[in-house]
Structures are given as structure tokens and as C-alpha cells.
C-alpha atoms as a PDB file:
ATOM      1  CA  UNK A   1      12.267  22.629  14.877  1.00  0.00           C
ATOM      2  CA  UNK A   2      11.397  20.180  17.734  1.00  0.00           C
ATOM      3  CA  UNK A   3      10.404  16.823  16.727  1.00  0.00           C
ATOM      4  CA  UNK A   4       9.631  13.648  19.119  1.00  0.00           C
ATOM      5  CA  UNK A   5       9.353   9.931  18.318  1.00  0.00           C
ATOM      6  CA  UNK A   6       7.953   8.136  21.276  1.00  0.00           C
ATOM      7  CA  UNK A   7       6.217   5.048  22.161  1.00  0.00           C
ATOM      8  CA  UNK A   8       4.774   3.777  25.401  1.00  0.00           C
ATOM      9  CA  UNK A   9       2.197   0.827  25.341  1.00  0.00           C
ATOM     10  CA  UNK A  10       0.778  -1.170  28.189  1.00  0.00           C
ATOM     11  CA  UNK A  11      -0.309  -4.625  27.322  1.00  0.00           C
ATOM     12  CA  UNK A  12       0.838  -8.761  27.674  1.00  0.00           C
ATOM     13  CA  UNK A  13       2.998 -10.570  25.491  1.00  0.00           C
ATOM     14  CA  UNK A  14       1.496 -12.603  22.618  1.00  0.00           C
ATOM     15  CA  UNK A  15       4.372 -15.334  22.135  1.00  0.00           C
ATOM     16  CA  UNK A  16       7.794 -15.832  23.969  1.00  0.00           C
ATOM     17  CA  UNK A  17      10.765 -13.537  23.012  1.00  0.00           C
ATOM     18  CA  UNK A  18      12.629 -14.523  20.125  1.00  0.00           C
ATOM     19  CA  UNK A  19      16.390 -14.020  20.675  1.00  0.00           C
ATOM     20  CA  UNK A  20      18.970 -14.021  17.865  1.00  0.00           C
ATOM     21  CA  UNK A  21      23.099 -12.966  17.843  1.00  0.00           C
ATOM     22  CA  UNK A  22      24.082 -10.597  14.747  1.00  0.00           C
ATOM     23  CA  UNK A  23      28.257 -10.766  16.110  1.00  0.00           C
ATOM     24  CA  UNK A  24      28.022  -8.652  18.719  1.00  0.00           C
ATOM     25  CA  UNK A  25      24.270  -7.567  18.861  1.00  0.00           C
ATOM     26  CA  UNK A  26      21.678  -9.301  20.896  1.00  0.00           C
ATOM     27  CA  UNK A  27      18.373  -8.813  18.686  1.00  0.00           C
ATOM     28  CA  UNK A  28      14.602  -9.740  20.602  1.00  0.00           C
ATOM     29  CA  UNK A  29      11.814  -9.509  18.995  1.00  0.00           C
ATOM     30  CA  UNK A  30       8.131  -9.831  20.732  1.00  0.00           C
ATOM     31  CA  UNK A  31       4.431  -9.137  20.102  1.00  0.00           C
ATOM     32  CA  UNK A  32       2.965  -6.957  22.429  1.00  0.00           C
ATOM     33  CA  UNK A  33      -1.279  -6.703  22.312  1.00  0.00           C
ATOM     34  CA  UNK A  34      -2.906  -3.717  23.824  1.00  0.00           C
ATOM     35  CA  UNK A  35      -6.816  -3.205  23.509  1.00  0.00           C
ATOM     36  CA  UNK A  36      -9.012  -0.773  21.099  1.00  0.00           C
ATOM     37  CA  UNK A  37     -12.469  -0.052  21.539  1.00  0.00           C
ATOM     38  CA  UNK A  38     -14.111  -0.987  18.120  1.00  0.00           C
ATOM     39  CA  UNK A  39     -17.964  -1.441  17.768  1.00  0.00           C
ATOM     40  CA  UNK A  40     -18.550  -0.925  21.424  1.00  0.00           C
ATOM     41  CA  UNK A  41     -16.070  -3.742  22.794  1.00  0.00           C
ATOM     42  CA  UNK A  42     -12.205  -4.491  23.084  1.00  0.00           C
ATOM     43  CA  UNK A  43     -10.612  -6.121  20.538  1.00  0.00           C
ATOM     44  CA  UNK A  44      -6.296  -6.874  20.689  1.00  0.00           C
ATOM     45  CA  UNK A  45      -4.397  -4.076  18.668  1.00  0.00           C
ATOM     46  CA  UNK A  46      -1.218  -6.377  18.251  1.00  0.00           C
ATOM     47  CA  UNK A  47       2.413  -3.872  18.425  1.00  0.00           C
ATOM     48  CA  UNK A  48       6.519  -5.415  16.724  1.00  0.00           C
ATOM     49  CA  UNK A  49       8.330  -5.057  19.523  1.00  0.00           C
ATOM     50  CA  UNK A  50      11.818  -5.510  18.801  1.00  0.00           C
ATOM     51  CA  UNK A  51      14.644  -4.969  22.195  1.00  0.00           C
ATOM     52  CA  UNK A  52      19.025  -4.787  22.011  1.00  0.00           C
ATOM     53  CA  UNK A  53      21.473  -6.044  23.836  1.00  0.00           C
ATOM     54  CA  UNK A  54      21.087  -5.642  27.419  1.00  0.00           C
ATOM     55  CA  UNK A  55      17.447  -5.207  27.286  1.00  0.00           C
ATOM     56  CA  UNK A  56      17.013  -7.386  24.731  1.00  0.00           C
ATOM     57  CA  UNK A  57      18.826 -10.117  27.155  1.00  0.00           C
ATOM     58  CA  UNK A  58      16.572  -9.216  29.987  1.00  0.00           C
ATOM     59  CA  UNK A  59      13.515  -9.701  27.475  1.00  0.00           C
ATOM     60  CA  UNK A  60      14.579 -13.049  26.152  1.00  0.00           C
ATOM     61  CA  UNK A  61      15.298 -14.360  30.093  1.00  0.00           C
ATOM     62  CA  UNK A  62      12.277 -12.915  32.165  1.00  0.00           C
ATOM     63  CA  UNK A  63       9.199 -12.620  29.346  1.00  0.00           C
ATOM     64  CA  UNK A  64       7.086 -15.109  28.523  1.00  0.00           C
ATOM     65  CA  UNK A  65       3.924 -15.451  26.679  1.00  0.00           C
ATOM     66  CA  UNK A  66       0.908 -13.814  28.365  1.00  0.00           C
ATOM     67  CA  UNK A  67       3.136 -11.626  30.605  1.00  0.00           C
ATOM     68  CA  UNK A  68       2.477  -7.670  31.072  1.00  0.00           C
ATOM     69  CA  UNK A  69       4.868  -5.251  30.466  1.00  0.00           C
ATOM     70  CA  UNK A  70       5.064  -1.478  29.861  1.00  0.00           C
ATOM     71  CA  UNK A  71       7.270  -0.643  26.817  1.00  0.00           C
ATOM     72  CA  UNK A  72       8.581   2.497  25.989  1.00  0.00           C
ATOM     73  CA  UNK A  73      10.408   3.721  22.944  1.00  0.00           C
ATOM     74  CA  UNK A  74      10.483   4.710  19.514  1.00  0.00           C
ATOM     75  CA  UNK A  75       8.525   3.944  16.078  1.00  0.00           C
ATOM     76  CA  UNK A  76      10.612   2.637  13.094  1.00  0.00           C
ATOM     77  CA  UNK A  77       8.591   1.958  10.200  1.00  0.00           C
ATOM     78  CA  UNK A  78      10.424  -0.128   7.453  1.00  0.00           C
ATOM     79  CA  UNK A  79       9.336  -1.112   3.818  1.00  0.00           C
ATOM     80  CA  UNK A  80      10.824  -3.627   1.626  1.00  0.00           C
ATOM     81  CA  UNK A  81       9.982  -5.538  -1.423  1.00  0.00           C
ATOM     82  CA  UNK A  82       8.778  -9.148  -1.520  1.00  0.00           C
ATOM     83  CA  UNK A  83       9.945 -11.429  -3.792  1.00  0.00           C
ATOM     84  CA  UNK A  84       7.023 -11.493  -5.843  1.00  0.00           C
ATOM     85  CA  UNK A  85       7.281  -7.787  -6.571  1.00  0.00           C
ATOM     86  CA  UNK A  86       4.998  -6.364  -4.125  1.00  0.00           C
ATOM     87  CA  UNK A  87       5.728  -3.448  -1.345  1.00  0.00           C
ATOM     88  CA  UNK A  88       5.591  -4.608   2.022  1.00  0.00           C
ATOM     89  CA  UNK A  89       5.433  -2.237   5.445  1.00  0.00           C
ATOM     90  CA  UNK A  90       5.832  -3.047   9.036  1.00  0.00           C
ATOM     91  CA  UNK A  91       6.236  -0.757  11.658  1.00  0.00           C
ATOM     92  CA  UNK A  92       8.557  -1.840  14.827  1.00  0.00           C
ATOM     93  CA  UNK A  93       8.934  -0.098  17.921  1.00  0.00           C
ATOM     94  CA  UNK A  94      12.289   0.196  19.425  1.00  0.00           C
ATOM     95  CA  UNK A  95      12.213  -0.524  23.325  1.00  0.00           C
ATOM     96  CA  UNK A  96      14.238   1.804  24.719  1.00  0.00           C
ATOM     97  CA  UNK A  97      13.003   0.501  28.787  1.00  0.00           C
ATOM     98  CA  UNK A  98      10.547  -2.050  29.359  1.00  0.00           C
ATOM     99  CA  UNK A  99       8.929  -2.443  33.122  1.00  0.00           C
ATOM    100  CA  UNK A 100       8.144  -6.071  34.036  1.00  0.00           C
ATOM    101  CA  UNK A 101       5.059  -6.288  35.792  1.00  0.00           C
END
């Protein structure tokens, strides 16, 4: 059974990169807003964006805030449980090339 897991989104950055070192692993993380149609006009759809290493290095040196880039990758939901009891979901997606425009 074939299965695929893929991402590509078109859109501008809504903040800077944010760059952190795990040891060896480079971890950026970036919002990404693409538009929707809703009610007859466009309204921001906002994508977790999170890049490694390399990329993740190129990310955190050329983006900035407002800047369009194409992102492709893979989803990767994740759920966890706040402190206060309650289930909490985000869903990322893993940049596997991103195209600075």
C-alpha cells in the first residue's frame, strides 16, 4: 500500500526565524501565512513551519519577516498534555526544501 505525506505552501513569513542548537541539531521554526477564501474574501491561513540543520541555517540567515517563500515537505501532527490537564494539538510541517523568492 502506497501512502504519501507531502506539503507545499506558497506564502510570506509572519515573524523572523527562530533558531535554537539541541547538541548537534540546528532547529528553525517559522510561521508561514497563505490565503483562504472565506465569506467571499482572503483571510491568512497561518502554517508551523519548523526547518534542520542545513536548511534550517539557511532559514535563520536569509528569512525575515514578510518574506515569500515556497516550502515543501511533510505534515507532523503532535499532541501533548498541558499542565492543567488538558490535550493540546499542533500540526508542524517539516521543510524538506524551501525556495527563497
Amino acid at each position: 500500500m502506497k501512502t504519501i505525506n507531502e506539503v507545499r505552501l506558497l506564502g510570506a513569513l509572519g515573524g523572523d526565524p527562530e533558531k535554537k542548537v539541541h547538541g548537534e541539531t540546528t532547529v528553525v521554526h517559522f510561521s508561514l501565512a497563505t490565503n483562504t477564501k472565506k465569506g467571499g474574501k482572503e483571510v491568512p491561513q497561518w502554517h508551523n513551519i519548523v526547518a534542520f540543520n542545513k536548511l534550517g541555517e539557511l532559514c535563520a540567515e536569509h528569512l525575515e519577516k514578510g518574506k515569500r517563500v515556497m516550502v515543501s515537505g511533510s505534515l507532523n501532527p503532535k499532541q501533548w498534555e498541558a499542565d492543567d490537564g488538558t490535550k493540546r494539538y499542533k500540526t508542524e510541517i517539516v521543510a524538506e526544501d524551501v525556495v527563497f523568492l
